[in-house]
N, C-alpha and C. Protein backbone atom coordinates (compact mmCIF):
# COMPACT_ATOMS: atom_id res chain seq x y z
N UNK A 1 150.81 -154.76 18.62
CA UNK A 1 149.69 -155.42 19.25
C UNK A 1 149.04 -154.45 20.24
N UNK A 2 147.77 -154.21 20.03
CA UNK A 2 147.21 -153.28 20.97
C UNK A 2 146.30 -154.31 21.96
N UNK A 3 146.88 -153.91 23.47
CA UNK A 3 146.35 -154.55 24.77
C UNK A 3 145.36 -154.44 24.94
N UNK A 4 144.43 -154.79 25.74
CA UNK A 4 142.97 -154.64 26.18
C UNK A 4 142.70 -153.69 27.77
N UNK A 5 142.25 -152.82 27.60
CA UNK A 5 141.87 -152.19 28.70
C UNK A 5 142.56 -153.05 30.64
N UNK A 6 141.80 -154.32 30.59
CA UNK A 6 141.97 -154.98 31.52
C UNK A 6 143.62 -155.29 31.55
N UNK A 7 144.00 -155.72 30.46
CA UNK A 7 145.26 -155.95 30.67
C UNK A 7 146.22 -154.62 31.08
N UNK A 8 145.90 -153.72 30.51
CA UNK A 8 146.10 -152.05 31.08
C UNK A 8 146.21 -151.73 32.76
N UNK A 9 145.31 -152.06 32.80
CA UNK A 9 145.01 -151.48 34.17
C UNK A 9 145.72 -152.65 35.54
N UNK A 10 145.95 -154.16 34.84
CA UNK A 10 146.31 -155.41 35.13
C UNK A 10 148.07 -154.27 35.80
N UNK A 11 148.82 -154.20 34.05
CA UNK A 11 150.24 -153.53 34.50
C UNK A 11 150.12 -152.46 35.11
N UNK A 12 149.36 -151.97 35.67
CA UNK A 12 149.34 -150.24 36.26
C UNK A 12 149.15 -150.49 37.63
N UNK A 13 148.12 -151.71 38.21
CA UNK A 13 147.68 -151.84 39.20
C UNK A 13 149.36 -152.61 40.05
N UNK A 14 150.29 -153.69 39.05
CA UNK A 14 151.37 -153.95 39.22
C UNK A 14 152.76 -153.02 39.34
N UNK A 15 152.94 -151.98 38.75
CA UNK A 15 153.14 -150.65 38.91
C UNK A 15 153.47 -150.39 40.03
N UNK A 16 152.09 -150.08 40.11
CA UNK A 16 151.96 -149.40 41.37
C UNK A 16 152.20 -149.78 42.66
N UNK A 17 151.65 -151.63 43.07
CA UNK A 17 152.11 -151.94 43.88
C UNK A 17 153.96 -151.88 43.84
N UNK A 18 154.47 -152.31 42.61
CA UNK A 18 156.01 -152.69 42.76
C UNK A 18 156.53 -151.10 43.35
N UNK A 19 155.38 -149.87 43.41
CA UNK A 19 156.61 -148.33 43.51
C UNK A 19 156.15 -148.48 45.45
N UNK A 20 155.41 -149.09 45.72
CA UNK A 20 154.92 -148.93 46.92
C UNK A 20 155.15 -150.12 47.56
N UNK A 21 156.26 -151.21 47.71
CA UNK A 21 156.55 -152.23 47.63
C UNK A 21 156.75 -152.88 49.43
N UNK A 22 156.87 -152.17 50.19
CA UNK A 22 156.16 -152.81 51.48
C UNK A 22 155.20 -152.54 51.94
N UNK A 23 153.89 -151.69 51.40
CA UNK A 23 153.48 -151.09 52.13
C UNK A 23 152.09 -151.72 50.90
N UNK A 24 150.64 -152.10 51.77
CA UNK A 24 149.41 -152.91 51.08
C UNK A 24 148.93 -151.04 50.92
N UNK A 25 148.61 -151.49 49.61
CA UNK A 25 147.55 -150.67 48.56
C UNK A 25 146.09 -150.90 48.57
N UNK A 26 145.37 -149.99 49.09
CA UNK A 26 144.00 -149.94 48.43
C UNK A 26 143.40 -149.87 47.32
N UNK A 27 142.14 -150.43 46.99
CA UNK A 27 141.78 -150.07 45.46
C UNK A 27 141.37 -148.64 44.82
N UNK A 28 140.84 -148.37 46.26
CA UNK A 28 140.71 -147.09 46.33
C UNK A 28 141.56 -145.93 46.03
N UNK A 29 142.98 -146.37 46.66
CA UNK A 29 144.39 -145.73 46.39
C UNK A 29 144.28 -145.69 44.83
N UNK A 30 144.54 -146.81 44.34
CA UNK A 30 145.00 -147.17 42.90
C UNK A 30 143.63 -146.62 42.02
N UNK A 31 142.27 -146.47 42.47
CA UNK A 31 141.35 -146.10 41.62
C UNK A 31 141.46 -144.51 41.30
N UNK A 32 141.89 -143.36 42.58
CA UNK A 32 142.38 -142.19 42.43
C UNK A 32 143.30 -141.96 41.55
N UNK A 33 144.50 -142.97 41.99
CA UNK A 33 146.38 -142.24 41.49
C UNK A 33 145.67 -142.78 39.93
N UNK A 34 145.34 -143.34 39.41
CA UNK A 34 145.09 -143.54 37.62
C UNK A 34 143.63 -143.40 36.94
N UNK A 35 142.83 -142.83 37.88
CA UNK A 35 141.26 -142.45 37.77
C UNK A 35 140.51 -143.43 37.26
N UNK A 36 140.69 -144.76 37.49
CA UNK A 36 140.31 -145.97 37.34
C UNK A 36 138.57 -146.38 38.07
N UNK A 37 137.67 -146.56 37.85
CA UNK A 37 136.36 -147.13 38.29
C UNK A 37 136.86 -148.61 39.37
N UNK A 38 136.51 -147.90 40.61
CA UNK A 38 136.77 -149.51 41.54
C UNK A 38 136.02 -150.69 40.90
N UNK A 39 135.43 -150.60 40.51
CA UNK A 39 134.34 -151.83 40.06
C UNK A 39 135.33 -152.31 39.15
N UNK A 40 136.07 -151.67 38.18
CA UNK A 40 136.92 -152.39 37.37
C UNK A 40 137.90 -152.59 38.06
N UNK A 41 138.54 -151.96 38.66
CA UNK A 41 139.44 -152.66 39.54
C UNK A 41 139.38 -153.58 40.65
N UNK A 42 138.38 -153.83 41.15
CA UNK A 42 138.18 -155.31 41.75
C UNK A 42 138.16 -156.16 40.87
N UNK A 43 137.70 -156.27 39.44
CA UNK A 43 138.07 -157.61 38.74
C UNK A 43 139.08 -157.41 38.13
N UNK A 44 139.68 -156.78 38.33
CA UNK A 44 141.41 -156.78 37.77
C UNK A 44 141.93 -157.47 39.45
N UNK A 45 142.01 -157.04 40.20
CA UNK A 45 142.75 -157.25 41.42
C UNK A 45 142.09 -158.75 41.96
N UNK A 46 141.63 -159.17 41.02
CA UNK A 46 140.65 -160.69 41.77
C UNK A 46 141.29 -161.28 41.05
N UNK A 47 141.37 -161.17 39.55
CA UNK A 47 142.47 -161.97 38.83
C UNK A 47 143.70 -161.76 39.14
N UNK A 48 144.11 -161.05 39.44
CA UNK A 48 145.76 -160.90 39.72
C UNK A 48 145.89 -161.58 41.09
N UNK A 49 144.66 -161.44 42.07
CA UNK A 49 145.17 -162.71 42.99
C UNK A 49 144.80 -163.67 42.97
N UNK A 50 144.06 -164.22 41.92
CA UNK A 50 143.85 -165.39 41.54
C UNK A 50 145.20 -165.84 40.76
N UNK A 51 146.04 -165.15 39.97
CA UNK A 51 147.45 -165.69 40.06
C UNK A 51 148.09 -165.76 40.13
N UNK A 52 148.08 -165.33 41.58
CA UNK A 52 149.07 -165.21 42.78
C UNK A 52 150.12 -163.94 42.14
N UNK A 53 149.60 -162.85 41.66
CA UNK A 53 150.33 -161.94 41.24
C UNK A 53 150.46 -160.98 42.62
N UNK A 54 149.34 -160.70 43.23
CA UNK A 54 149.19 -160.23 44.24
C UNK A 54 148.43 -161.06 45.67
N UNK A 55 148.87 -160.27 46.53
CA UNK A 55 147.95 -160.99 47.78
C UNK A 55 147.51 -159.81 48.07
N UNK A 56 145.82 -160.57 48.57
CA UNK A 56 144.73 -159.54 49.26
C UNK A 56 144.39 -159.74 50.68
N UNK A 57 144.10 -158.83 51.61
CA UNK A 57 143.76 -158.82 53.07
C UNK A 57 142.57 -157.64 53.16
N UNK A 58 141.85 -158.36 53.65
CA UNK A 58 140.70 -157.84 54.09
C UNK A 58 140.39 -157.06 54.99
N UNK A 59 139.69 -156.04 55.50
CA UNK A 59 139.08 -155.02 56.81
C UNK A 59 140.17 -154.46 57.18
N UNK A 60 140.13 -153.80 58.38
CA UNK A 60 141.09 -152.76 58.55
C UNK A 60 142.63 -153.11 58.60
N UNK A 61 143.21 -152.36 57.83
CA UNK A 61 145.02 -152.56 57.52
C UNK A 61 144.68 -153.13 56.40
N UNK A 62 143.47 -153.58 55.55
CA UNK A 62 143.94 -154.23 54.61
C UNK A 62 144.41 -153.94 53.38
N UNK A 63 144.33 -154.32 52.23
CA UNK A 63 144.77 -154.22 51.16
C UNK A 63 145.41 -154.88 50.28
N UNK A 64 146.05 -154.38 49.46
CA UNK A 64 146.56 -155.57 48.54
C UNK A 64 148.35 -155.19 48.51
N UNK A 65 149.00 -156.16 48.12
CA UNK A 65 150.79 -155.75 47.77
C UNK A 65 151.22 -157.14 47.02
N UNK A 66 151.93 -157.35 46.55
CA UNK A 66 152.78 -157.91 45.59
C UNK A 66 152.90 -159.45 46.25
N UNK A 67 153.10 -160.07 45.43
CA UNK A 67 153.00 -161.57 46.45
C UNK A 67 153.87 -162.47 45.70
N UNK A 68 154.71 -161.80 44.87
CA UNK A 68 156.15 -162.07 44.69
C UNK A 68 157.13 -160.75 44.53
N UNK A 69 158.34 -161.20 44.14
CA UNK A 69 159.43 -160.11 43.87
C UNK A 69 159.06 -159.44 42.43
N UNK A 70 159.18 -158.50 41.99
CA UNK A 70 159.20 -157.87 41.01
C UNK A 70 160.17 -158.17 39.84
N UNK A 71 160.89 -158.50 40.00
CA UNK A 71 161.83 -159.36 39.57
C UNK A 71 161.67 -160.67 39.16
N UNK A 72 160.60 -161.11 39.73
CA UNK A 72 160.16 -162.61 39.40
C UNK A 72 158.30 -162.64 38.52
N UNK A 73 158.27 -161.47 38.41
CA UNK A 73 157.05 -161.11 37.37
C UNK A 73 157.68 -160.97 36.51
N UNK A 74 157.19 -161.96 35.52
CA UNK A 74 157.16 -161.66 33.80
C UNK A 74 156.71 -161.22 33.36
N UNK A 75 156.85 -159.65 32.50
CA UNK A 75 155.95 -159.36 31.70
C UNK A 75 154.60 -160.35 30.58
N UNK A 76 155.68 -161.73 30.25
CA UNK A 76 154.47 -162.01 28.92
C UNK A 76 154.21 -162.98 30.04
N UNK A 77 154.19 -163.37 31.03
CA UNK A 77 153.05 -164.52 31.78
C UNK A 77 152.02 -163.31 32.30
N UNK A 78 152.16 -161.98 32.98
CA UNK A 78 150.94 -160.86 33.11
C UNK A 78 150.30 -161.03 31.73
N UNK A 79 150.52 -160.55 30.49
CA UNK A 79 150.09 -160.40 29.55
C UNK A 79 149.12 -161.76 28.60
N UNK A 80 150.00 -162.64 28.75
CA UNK A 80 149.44 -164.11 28.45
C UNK A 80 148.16 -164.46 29.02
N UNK A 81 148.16 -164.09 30.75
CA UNK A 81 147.17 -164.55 31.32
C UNK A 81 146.27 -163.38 31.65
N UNK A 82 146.17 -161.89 30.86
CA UNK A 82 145.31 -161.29 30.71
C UNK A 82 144.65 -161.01 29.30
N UNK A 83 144.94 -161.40 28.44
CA UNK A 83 144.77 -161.38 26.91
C UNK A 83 144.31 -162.52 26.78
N UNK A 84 142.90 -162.75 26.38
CA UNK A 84 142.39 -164.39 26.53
C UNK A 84 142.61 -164.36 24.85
N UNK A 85 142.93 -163.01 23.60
CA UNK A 85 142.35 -163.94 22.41
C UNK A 85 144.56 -164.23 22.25
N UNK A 86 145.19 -164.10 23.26
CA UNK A 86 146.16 -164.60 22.84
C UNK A 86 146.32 -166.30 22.87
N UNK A 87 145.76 -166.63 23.54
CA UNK A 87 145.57 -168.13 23.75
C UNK A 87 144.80 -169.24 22.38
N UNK A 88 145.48 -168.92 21.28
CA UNK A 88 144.96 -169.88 19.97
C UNK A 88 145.12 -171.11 19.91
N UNK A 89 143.85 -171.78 20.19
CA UNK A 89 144.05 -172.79 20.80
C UNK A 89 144.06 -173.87 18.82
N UNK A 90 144.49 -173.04 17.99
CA UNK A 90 144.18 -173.78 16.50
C UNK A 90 145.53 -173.41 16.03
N UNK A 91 146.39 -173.98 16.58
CA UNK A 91 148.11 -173.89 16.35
C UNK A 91 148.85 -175.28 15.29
N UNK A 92 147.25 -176.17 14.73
CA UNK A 92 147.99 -177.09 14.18
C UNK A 92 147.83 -176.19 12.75
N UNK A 93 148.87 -176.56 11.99
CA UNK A 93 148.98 -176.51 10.10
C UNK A 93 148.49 -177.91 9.55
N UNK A 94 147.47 -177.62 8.84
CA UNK A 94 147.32 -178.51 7.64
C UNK A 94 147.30 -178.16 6.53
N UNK A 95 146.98 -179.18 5.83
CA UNK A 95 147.77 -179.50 4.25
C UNK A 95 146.71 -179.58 3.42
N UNK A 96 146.17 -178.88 2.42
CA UNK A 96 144.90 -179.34 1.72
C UNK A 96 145.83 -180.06 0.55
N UNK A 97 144.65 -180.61 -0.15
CA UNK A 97 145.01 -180.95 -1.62
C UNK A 97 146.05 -180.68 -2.05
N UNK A 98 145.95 -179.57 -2.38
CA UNK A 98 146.93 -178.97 -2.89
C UNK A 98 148.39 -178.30 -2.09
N UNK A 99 148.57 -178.39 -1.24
CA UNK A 99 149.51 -178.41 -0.48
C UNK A 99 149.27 -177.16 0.75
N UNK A 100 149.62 -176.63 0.82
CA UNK A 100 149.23 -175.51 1.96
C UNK A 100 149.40 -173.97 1.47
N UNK A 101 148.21 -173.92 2.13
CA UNK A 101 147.12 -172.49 1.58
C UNK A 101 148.07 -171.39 1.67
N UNK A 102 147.76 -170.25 1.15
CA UNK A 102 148.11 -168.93 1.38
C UNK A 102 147.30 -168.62 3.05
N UNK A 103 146.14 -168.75 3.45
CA UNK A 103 146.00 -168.51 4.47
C UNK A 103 146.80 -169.19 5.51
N UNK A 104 147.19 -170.30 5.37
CA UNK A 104 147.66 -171.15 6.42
C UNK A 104 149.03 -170.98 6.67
N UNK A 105 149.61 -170.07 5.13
CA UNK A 105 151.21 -170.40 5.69
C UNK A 105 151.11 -167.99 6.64
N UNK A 106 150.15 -167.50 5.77
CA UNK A 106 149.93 -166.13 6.88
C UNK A 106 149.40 -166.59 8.13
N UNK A 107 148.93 -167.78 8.21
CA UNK A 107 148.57 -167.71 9.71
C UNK A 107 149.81 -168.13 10.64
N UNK A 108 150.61 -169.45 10.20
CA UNK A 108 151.83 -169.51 10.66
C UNK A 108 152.91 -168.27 10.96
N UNK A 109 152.79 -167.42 10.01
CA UNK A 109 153.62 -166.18 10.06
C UNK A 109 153.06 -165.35 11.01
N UNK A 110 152.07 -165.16 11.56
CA UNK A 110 151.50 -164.59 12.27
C UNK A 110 151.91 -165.27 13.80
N UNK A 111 151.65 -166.54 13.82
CA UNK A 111 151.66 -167.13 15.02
C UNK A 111 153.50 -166.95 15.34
N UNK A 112 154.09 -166.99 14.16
CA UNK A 112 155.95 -166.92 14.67
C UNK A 112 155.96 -165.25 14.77
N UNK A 113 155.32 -164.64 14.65
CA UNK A 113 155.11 -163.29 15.28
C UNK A 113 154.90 -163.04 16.88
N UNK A 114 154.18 -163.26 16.54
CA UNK A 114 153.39 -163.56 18.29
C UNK A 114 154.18 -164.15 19.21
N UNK A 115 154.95 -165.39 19.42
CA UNK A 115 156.15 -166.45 19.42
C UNK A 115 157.33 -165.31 19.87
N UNK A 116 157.57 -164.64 18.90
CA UNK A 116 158.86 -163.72 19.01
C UNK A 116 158.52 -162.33 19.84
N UNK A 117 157.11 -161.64 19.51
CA UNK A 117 156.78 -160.83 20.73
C UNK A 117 156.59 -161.11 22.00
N UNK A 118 155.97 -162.46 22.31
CA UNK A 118 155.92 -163.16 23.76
C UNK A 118 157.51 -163.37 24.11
N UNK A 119 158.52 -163.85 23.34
CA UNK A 119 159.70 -164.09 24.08
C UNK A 119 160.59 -162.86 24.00
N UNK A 120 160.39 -162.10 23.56
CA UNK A 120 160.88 -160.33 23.58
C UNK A 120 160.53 -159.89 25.45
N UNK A 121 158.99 -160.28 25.50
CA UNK A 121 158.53 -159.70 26.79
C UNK A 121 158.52 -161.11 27.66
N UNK A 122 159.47 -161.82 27.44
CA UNK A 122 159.53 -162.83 28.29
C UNK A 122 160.72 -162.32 29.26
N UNK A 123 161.65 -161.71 28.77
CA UNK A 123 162.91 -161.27 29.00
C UNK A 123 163.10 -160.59 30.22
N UNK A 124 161.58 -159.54 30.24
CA UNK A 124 161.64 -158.35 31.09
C UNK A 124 160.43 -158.79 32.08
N UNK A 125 161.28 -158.02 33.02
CA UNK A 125 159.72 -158.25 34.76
C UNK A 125 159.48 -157.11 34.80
N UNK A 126 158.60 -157.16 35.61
CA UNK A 126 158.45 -155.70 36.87
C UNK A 126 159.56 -155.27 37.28
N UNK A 127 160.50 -155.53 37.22
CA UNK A 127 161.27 -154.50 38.39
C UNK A 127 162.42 -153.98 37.08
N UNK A 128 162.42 -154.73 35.91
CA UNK A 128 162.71 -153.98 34.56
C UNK A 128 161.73 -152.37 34.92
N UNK A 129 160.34 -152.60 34.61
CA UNK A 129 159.62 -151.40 34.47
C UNK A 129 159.85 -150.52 35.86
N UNK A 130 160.19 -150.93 36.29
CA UNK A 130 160.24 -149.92 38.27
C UNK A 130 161.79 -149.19 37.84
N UNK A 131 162.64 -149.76 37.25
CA UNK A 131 163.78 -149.52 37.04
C UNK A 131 164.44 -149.51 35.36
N UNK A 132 163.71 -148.01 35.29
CA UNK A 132 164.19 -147.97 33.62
C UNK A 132 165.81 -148.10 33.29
N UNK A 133 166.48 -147.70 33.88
CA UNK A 133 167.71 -148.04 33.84
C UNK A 133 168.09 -149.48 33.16
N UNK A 134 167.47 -150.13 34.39
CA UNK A 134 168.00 -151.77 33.97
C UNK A 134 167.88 -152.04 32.52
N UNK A 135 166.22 -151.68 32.54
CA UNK A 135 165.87 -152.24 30.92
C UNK A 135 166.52 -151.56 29.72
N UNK A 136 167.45 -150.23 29.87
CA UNK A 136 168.00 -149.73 28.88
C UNK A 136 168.94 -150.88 28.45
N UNK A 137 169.43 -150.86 29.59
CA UNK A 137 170.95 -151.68 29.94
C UNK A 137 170.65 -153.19 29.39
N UNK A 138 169.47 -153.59 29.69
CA UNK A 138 169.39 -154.82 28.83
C UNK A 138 168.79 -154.65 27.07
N UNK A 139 168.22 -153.51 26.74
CA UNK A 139 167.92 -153.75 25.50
C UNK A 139 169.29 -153.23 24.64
N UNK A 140 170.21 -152.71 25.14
CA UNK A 140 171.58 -152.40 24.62
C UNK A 140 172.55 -153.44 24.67
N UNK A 141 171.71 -154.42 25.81
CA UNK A 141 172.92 -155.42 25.78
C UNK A 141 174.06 -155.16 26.36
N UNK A 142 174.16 -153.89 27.40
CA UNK A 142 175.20 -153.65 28.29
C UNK A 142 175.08 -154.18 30.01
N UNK A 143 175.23 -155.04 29.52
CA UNK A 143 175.03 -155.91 31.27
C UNK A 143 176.09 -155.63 31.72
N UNK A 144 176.36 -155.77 33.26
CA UNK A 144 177.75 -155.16 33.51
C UNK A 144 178.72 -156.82 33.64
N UNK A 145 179.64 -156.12 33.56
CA UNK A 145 180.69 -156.96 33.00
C UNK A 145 181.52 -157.21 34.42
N UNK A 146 181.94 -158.60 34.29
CA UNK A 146 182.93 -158.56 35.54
C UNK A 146 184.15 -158.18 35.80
N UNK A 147 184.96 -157.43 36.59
CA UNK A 147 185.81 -157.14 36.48
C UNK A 147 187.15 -158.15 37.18
């Protein structure tokens, strides 16, 4: 599945706050470190605090930083709620005449695609991506064990 620009810049702008994690980010900051156009990054950073991914502060000291734990960002709720054509809102199957189409049962297959990539990246947060380690350790399935 190839992402959309916005959603791009959505995980980069998250990134970045999670590597800089007490300290509020400018757009300005974030438009340099990834050579990003502020203009696009104010409507990335308006949606992200519109849900509640980040918090913004205004005039001097201000900026933006994380407005939860990194750890408590989901990858597929970022992704979900920056990808508008993921949202198919035509999830029922019907039945013609003749019983159900070749298109209808590829579209089902498609949608249990999608289904299984969203709960793949349901798994992993931000602080997976801040911490490649972890995510090795979970896609190996070596969690640590109690002793």
């Amino acid at each position: 599945m190839r992402l959309t620009r916005f959603t791009d810049y959505s995980l980069r702008v998250l990134i970045h706050l999670g590597q800089n994690n007490q300290d509020r980010v400018t757009i300005n900051q974030i438009s340099e470190t990834y050579d990003i156009s502020k203009n696009h990054l104010m409507k990335v950073v308006s949606n992200l605090t519109r849900l509640k991914f980040v918090s913004a502060q205004r005039g001097p000291g201000g900026g933006i930083q994380l407005n939860r734990l990194p750890k408590d960002i989901n990858l597929d709720d970022v992704i979900l709620n920056t990808e508008k054509h993921c949202h198919d809102s035509d999830t029922a199957v019907s039945a013609g005449q003749h019983g159900i189409s070749a298109e209808t049962r590829l579209k089902e297959l498609l949608q249990n695609a999608m289904k299984a990539y969203f709960d793949t990246l349901g798994r992993f947060t931000l602080a997976d991506v801040l911490d490649p380690e972890a995510e090795i350790m979970q896609l190996l399935d070596l969690e640590e064990k109690a002793a």
